[in-house]
Protein backbone atom coordinates (compact mmCIF):
# COMPACT_ATOMS: atom_id res chain seq x y z
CA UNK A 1 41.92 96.13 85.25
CA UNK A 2 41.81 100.02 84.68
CA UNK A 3 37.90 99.58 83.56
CA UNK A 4 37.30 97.78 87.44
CA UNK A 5 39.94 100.41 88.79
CA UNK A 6 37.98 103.35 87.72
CA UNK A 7 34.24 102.12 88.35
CA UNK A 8 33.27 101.18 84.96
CA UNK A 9 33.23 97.34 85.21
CA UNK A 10 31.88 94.98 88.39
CA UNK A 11 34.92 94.16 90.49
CA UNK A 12 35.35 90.42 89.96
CA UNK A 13 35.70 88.13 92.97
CA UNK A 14 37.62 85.39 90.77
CA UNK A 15 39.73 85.84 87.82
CA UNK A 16 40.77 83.12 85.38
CA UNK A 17 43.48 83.80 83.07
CA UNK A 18 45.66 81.25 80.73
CA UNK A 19 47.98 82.54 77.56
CA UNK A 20 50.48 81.34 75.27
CA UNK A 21 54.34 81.35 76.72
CA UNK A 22 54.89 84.44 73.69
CA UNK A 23 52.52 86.92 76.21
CA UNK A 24 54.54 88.21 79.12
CA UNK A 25 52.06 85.49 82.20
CA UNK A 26 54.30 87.22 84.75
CA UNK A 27 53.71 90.67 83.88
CA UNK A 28 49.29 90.16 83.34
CA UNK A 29 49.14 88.38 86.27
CA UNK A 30 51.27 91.09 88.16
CA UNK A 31 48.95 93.61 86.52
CA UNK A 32 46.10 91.23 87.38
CA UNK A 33 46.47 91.14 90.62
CA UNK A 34 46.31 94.94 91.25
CA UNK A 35 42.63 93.48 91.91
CA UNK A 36 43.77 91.52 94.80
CA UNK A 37 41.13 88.59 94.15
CA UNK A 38 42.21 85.17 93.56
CA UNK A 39 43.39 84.14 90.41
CA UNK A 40 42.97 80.45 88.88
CA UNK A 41 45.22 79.54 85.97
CA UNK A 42 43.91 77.17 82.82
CA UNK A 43 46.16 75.53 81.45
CA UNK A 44 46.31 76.30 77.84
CA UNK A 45 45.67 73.29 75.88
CA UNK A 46 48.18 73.82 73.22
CA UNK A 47 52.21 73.25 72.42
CA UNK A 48 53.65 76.61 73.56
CA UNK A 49 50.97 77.36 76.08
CA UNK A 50 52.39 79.27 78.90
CA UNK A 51 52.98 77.62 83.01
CA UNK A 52 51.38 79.22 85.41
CA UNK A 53 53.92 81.88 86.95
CA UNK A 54 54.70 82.66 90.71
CA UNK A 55 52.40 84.60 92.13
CA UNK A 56 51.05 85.00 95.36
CA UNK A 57 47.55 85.25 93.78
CA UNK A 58 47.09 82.80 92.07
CA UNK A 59 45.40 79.69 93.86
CA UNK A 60 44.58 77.20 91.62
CA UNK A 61 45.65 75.95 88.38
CA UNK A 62 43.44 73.19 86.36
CA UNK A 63 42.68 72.60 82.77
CA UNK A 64 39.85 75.02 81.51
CA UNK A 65 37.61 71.46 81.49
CA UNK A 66 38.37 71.10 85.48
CA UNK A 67 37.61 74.68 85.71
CA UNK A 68 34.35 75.16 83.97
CA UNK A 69 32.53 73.70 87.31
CA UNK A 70 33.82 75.82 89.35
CA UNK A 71 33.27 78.72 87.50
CA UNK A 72 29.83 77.39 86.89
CA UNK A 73 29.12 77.32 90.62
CA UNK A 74 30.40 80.58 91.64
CA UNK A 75 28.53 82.55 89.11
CA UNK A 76 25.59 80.64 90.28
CA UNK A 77 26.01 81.45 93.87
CA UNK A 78 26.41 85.23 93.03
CA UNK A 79 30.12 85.55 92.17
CA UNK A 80 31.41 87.25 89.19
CA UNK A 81 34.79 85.94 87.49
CA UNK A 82 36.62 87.71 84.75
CA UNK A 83 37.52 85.37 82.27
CA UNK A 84 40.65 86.63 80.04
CA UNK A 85 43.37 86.08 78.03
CA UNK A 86 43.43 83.12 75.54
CA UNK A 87 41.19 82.54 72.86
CA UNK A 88 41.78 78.21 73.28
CA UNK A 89 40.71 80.01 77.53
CA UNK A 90 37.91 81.93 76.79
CA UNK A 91 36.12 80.79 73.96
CA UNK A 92 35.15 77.10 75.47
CA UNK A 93 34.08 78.88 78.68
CA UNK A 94 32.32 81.07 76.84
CA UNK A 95 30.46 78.84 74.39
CA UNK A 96 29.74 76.62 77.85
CA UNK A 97 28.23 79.31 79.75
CA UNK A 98 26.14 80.42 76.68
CA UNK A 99 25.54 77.08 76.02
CA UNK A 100 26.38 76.55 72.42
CA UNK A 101 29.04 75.00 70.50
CA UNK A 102 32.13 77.34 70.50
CA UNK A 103 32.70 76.66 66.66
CA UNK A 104 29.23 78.38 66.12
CA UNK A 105 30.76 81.71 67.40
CA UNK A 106 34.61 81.15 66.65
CA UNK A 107 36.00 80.30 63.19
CA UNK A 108 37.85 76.68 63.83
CA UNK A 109 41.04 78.20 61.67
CA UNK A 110 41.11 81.27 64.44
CA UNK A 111 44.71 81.36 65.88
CA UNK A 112 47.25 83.64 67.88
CA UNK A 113 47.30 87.04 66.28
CA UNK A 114 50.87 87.29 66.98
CA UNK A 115 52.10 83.50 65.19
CA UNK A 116 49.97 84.67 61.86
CA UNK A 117 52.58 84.53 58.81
């Protein structure tokens, strides 16, 4: 956010953020949406994965599978969406858009900094 806020990133026209319950969802999407774009929640696909919170931003919120398309189809109409938070968020959007098998970029055992022993 302070990268778009001081000119050194694109300003994205979508944002699409999912975390883990453990990272604070109200306060990055309250410091998400200093960018006053909408924001579309995935749903984390993992025990402990956090809901999206209230927020008058955010306007949709599907698994990352259900958002994928859409993501697909914005970029390809000219939109840019940040994708953040994550890694179970970012890294199959990632791997789709690049189109290669996410395990070929991310180690399988790869897990939540913060829950490491």
């Amino acid at each position: 956010v302070q990268a778009v806020e001081a000119g050194a990133l694109a300003k994205p026209d979508r944002i699409v953020v999912g975390v883990m319950a453990d990272k604070r969802p109200e306060l990055l999407v309250k410091i998400l949406g200093r960018l006053q774009v909408p924001i579309w929640w995935a749903q984390v696909p993992r025990e402990g994965a956090a809901e999206a919170p209230e927020h008058v931003g955010i306007r949709k919120t599907a698994t990352v599978d259900a958002l994928i398309p859409l993501i697909e189809s914005h970029a390809e109409a000219g939109g840019c969406v940040l994708v953040c938070g994550s890694h179970f968020v970012v890294a199959p959007i990632r791997a789709h858009l690049l189109s290669i098998p996410a395990l070929d970029i991310d180690a399988p055992e790869l897990t939540d900094p913060v829950s490491r022993a």
